[in-house]
PDB file of N, CA and C in Angstrom:
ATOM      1  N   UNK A   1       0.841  -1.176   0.000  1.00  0.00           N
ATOM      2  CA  UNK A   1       0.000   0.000   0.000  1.00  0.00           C
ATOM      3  C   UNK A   1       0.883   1.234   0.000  1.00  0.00           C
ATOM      4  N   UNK A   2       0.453   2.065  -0.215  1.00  0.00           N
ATOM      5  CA  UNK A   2       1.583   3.642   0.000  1.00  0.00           C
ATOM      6  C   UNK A   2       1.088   4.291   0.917  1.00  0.00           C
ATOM      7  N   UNK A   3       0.450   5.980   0.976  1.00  0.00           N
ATOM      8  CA  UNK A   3       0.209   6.625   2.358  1.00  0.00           C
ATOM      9  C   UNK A   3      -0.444   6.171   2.895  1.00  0.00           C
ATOM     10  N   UNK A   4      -0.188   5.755   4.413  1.00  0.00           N
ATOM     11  CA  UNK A   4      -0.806   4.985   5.628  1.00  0.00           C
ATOM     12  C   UNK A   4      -2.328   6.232   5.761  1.00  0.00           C
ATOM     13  N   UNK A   5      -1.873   7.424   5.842  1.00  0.00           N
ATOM     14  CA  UNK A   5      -3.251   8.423   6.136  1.00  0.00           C
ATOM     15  C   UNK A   5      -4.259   8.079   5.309  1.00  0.00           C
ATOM     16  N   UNK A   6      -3.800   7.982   4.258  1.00  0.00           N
ATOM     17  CA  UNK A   6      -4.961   8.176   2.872  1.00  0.00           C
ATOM     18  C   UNK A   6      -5.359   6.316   2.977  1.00  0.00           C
ATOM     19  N   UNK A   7      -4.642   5.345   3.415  1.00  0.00           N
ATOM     20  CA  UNK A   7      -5.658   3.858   3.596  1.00  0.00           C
ATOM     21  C   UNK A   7      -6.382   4.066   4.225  1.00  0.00           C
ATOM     22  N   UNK A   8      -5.649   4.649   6.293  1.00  0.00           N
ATOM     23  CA  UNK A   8      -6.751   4.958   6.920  1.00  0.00           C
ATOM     24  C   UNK A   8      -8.192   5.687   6.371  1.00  0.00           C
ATOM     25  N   UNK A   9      -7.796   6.724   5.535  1.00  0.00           N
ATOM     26  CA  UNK A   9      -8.817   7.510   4.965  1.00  0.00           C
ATOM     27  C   UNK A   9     -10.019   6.560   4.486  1.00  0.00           C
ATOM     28  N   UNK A  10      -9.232   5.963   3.807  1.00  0.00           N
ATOM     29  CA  UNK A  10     -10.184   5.001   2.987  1.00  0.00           C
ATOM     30  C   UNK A  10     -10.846   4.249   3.879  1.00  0.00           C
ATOM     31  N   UNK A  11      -9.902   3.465   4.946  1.00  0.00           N
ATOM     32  CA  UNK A  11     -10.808   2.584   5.740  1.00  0.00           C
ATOM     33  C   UNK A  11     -12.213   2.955   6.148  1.00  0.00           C
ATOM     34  N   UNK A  12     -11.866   4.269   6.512  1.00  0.00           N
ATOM     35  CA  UNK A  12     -12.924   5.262   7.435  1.00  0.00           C
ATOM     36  C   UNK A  12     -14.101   4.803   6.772  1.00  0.00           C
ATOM     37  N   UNK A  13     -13.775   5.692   5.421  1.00  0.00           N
ATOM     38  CA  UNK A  13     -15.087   5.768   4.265  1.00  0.00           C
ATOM     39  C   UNK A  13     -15.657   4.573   3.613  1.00  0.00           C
ATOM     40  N   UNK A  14     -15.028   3.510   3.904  1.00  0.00           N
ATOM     41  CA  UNK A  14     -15.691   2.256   3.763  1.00  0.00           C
ATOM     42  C   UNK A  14     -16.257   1.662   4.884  1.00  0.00           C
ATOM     43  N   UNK A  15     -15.722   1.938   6.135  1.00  0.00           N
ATOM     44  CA  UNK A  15     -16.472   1.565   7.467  1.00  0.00           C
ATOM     45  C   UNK A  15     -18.044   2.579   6.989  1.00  0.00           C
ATOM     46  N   UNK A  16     -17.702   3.618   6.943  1.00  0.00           N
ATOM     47  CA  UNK A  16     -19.197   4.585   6.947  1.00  0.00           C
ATOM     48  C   UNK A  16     -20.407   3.852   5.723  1.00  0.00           C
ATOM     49  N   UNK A  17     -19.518   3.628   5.019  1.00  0.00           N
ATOM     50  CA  UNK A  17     -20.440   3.622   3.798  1.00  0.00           C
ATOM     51  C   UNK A  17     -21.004   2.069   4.295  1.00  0.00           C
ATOM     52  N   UNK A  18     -20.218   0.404   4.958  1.00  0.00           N
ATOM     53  CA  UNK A  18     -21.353   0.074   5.300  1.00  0.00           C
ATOM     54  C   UNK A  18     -22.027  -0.088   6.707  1.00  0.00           C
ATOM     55  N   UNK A  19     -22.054   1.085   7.970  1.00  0.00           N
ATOM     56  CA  UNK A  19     -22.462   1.498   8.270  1.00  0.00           C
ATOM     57  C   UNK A  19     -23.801   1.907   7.713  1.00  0.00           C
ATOM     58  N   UNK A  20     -23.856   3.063   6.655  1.00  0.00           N
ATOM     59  CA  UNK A  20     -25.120   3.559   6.570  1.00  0.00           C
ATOM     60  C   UNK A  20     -25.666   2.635   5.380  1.00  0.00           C
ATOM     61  N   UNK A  21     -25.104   1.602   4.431  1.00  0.00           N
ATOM     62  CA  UNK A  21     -26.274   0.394   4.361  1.00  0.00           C
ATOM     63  C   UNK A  21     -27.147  -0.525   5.154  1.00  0.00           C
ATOM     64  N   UNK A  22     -25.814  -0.665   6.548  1.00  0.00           N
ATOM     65  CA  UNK A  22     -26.442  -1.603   6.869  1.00  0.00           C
ATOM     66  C   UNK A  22     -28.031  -0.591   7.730  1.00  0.00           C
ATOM     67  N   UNK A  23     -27.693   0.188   8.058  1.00  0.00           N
ATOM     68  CA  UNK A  23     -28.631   1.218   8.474  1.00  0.00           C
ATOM     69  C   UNK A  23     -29.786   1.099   7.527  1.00  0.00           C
ATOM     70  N   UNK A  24     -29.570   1.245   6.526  1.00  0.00           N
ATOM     71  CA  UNK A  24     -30.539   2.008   5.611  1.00  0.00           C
ATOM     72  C   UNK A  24     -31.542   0.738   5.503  1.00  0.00           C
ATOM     73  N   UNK A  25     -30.837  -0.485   4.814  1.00  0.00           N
ATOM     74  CA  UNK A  25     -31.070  -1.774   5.020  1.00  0.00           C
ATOM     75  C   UNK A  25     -32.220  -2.068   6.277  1.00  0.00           C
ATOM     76  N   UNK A  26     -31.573  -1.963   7.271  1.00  0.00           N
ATOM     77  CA  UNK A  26     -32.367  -2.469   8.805  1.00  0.00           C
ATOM     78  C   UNK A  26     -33.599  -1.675   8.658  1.00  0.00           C
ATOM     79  N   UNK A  27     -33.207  -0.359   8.754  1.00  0.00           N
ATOM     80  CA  UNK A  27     -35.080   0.710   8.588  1.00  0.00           C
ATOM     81  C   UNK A  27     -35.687   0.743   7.709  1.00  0.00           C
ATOM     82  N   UNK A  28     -35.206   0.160   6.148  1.00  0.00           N
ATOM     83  CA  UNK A  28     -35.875  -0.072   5.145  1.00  0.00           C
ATOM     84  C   UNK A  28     -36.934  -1.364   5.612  1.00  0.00           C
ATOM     85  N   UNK A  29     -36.393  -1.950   5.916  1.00  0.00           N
ATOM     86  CA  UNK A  29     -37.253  -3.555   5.945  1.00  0.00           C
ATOM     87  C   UNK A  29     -37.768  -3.419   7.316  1.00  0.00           C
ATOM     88  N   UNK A  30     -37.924  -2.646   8.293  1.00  0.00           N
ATOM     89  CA  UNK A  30     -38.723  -2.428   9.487  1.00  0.00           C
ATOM     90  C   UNK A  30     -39.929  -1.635   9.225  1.00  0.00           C
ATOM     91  N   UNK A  31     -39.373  -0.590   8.304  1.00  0.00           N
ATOM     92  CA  UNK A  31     -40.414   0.717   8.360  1.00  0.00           C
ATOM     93  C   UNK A  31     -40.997   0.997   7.101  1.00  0.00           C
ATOM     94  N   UNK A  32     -40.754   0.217   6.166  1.00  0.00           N
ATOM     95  CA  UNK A  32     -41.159   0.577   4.741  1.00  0.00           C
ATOM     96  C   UNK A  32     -42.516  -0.727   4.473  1.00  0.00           C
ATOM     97  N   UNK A  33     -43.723  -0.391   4.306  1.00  0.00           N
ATOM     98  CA  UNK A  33     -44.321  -1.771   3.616  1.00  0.00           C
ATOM     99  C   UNK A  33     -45.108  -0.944   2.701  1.00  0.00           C
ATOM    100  N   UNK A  34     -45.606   0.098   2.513  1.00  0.00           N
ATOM    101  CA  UNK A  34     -46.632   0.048   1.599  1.00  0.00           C
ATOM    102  C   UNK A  34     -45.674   0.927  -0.173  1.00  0.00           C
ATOM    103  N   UNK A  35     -45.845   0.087  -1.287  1.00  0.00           N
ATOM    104  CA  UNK A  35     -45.235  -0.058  -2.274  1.00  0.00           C
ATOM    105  C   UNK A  35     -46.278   0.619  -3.188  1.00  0.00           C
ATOM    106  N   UNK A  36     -47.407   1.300  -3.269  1.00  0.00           N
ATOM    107  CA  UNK A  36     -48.428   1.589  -4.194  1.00  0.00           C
ATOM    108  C   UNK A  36     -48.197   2.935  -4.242  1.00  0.00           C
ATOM    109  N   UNK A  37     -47.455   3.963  -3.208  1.00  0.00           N
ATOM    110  CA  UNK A  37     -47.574   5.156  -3.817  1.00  0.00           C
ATOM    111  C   UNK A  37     -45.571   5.433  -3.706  1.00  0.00           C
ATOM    112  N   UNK A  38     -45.399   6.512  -4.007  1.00  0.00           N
ATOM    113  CA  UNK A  38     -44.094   6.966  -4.385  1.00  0.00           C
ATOM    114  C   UNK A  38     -43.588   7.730  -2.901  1.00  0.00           C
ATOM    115  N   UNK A  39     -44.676   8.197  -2.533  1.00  0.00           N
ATOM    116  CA  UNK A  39     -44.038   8.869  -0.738  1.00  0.00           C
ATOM    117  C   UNK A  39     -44.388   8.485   0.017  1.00  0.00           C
ATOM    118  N   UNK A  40     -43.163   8.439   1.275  1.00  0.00           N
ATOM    119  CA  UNK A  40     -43.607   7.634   2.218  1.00  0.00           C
ATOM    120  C   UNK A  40     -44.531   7.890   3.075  1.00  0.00           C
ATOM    121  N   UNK A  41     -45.474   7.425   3.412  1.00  0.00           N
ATOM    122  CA  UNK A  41     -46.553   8.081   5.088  1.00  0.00           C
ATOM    123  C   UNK A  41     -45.727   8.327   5.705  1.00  0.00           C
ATOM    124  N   UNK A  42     -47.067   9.122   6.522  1.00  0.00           N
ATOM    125  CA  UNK A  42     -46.527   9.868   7.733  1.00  0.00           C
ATOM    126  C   UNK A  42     -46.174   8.034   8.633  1.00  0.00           C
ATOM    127  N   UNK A  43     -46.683   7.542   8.813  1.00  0.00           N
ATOM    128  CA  UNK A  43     -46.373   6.385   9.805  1.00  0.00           C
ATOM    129  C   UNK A  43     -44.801   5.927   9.627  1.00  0.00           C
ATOM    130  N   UNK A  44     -44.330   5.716   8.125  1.00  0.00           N
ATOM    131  CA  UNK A  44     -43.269   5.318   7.403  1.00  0.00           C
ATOM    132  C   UNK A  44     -42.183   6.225   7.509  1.00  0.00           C
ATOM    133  N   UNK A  45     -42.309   7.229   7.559  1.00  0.00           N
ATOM    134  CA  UNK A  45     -41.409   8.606   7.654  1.00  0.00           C
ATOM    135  C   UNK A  45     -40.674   8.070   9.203  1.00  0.00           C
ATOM    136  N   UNK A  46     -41.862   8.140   9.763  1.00  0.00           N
ATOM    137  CA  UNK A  46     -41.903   8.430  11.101  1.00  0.00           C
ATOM    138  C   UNK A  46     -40.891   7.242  12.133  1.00  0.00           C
ATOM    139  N   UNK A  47     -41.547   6.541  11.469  1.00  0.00           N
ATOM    140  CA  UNK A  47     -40.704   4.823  11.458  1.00  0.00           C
ATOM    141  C   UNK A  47     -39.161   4.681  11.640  1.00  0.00           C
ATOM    142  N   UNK A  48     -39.168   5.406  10.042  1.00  0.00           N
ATOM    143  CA  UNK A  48     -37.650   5.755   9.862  1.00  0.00           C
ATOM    144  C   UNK A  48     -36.724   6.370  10.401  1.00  0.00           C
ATOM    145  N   UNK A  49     -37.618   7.609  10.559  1.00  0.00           N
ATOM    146  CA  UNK A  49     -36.693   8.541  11.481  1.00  0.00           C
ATOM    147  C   UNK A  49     -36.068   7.868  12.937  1.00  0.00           C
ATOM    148  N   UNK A  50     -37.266   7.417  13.660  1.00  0.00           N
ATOM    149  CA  UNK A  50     -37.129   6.630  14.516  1.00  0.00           C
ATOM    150  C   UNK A  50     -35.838   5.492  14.550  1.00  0.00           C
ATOM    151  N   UNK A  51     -36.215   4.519  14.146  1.00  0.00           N
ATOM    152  CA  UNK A  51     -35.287   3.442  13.619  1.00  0.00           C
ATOM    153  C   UNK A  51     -33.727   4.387  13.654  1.00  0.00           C
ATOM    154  N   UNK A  52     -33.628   5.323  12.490  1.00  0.00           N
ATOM    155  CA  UNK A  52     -32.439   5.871  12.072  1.00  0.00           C
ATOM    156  C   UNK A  52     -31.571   6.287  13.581  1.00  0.00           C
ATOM    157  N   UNK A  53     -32.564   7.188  14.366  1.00  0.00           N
ATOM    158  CA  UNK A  53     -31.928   7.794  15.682  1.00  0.00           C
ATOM    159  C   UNK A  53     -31.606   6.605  16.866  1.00  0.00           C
ATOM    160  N   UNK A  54     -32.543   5.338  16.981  1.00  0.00           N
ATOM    161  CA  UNK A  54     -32.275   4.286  17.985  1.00  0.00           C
ATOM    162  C   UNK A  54     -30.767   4.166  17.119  1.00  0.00           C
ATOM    163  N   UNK A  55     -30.466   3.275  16.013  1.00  0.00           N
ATOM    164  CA  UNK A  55     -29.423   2.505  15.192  1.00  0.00           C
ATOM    165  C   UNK A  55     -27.996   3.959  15.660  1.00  0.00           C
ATOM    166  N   UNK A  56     -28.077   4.701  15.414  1.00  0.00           N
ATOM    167  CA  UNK A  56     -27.335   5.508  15.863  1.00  0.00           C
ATOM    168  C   UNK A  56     -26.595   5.526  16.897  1.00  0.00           C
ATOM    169  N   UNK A  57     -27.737   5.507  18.040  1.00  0.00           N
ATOM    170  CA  UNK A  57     -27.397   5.742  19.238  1.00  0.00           C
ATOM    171  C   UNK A  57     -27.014   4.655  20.304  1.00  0.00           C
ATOM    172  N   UNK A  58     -27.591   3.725  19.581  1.00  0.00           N
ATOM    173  CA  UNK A  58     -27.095   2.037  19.840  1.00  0.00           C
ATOM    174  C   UNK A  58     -25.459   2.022  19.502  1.00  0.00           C
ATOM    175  N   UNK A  59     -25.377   2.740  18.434  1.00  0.00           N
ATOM    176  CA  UNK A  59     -23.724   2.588  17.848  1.00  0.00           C
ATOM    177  C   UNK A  59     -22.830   3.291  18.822  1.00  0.00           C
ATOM    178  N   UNK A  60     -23.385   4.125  18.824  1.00  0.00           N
ATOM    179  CA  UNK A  60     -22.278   5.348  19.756  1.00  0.00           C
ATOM    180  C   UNK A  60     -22.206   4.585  21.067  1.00  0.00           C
ATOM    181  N   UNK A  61     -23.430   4.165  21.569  1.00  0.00           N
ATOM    182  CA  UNK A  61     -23.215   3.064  23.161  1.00  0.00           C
ATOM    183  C   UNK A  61     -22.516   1.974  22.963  1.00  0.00           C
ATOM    184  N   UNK A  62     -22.030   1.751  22.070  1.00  0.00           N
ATOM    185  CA  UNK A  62     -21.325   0.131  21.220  1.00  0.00           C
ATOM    186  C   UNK A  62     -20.037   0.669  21.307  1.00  0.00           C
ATOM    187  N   UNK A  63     -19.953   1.855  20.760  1.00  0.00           N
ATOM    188  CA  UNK A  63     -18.370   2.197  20.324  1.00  0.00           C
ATOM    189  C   UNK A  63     -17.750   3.044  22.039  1.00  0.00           C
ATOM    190  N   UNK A  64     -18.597   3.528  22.698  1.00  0.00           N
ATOM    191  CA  UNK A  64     -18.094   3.810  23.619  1.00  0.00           C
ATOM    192  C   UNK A  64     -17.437   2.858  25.041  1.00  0.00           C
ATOM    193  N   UNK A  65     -18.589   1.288  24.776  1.00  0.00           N
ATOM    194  CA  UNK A  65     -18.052   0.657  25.608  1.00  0.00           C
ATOM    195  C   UNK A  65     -17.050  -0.113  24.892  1.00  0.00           C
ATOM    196  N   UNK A  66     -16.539  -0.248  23.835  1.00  0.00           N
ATOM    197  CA  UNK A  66     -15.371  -0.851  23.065  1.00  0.00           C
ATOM    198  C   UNK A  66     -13.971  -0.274  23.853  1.00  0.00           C
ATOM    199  N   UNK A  67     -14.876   1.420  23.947  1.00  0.00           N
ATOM    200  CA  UNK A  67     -13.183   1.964  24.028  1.00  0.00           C
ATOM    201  C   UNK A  67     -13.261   2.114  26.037  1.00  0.00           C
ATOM    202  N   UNK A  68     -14.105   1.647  26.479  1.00  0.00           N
ATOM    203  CA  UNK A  68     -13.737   1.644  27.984  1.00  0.00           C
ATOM    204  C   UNK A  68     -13.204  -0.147  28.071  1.00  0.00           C
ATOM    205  N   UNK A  69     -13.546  -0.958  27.688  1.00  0.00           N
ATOM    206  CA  UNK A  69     -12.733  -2.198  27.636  1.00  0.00           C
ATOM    207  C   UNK A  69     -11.373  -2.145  26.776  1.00  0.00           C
ATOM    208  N   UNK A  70     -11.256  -1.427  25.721  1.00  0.00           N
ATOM    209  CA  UNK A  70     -10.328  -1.242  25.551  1.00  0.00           C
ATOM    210  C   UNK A  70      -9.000  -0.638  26.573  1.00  0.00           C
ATOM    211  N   UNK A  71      -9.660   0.812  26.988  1.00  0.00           N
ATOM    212  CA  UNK A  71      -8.786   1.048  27.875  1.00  0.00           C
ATOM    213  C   UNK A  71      -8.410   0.305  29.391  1.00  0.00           C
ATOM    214  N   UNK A  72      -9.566  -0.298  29.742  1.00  0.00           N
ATOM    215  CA  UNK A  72      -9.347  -1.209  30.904  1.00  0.00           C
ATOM    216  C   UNK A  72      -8.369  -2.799  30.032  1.00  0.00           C
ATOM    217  N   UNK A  73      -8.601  -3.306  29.210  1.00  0.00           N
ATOM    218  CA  UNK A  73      -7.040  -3.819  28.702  1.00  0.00           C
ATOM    219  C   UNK A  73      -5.818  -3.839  28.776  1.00  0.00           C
ATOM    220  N   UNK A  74      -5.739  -2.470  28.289  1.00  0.00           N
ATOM    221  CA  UNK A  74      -4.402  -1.858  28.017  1.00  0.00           C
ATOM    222  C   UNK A  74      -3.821  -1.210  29.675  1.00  0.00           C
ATOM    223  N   UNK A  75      -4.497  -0.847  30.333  1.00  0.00           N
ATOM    224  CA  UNK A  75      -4.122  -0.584  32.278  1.00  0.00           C
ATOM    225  C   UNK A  75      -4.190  -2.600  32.576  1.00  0.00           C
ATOM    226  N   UNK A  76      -4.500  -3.127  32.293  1.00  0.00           N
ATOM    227  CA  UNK A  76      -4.411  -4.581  33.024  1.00  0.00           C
ATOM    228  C   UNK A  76      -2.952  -5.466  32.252  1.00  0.00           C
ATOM    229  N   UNK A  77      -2.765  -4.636  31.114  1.00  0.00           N
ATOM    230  CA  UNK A  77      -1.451  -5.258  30.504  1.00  0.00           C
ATOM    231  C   UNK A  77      -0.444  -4.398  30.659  1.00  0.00           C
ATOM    232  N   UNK A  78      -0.292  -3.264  31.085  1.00  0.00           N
ATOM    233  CA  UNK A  78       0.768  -2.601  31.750  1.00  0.00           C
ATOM    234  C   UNK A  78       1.026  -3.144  32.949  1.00  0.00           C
ATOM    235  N   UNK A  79      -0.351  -3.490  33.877  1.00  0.00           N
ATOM    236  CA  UNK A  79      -0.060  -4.027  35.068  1.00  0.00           C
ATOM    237  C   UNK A  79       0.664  -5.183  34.991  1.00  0.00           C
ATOM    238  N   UNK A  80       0.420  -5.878  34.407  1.00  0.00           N
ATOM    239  CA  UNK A  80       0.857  -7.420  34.196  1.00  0.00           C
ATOM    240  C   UNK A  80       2.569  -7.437  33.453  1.00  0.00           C
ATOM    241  N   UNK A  81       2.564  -6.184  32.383  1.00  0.00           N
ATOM    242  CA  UNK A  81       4.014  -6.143  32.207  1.00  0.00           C
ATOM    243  C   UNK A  81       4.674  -5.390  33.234  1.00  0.00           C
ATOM    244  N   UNK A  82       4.343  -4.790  34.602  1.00  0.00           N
ATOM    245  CA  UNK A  82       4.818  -3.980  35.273  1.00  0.00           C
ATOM    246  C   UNK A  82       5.144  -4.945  36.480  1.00  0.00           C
ATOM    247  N   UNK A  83       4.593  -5.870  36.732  1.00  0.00           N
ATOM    248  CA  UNK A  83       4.766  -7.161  37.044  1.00  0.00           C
ATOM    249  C   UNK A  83       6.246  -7.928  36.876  1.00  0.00           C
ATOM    250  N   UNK A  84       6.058  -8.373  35.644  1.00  0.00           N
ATOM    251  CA  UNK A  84       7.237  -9.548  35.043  1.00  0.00           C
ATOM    252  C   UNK A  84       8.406  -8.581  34.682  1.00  0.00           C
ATOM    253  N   UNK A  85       8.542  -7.077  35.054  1.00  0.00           N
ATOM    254  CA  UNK A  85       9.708  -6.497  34.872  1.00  0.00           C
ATOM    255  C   UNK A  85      10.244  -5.891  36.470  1.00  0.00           C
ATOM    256  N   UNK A  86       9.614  -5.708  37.256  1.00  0.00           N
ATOM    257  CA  UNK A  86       9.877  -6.154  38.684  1.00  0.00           C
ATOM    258  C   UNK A  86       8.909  -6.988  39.807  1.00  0.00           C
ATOM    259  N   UNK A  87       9.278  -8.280  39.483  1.00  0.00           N
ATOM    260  CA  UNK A  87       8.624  -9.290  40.335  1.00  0.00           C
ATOM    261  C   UNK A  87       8.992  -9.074  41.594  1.00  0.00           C
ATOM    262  N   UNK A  88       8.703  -9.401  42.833  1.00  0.00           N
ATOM    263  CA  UNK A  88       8.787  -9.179  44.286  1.00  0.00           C
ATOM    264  C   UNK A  88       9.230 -10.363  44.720  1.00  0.00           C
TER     265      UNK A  88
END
């Protein structure tokens, strides 16, 4: 690969992009049923919106406890190498 920034970059924008399929995906097939007219109801709108803000906010509570186990990890493996570099 060449610039590490610009993969990360990329990673990002491919994490997002399926992110908001799988999003779009999940509230499509929860909140969408009626196929006879071109706009969505108010029920369907409403659905969505819904759906969209839970899926969201589910994520952000997902990614926040990632990074408190994460950081409780990384303090339990310092401990443990802080350990085996002065044992008692």
């Amino acid at each position: 690969m060449g610039d590490p920034k610009a993969d990360e970059q990329l990673k990002q924008l491919k994490d997002f992009a399926i992110n908001f399929n799988r999003l779009s995906q999940y509230c499509f097939n929860d909140c969408i049923f009626d196929f006879t007219k071109r706009e969505l109801s108010d029920k369907e709108s409403h659905c969505a919106d819904n759906c969209m803000e839970r899926y969201l906010k589910m994520n952000q509570r997902i990614s926040k406890r990632f990074e408190e186990f994460q950081s409780m990890a990384i303090e339990k493996a310092q401990e443990i190498q802080n350990v085996n570099l002065n044992p008692s």
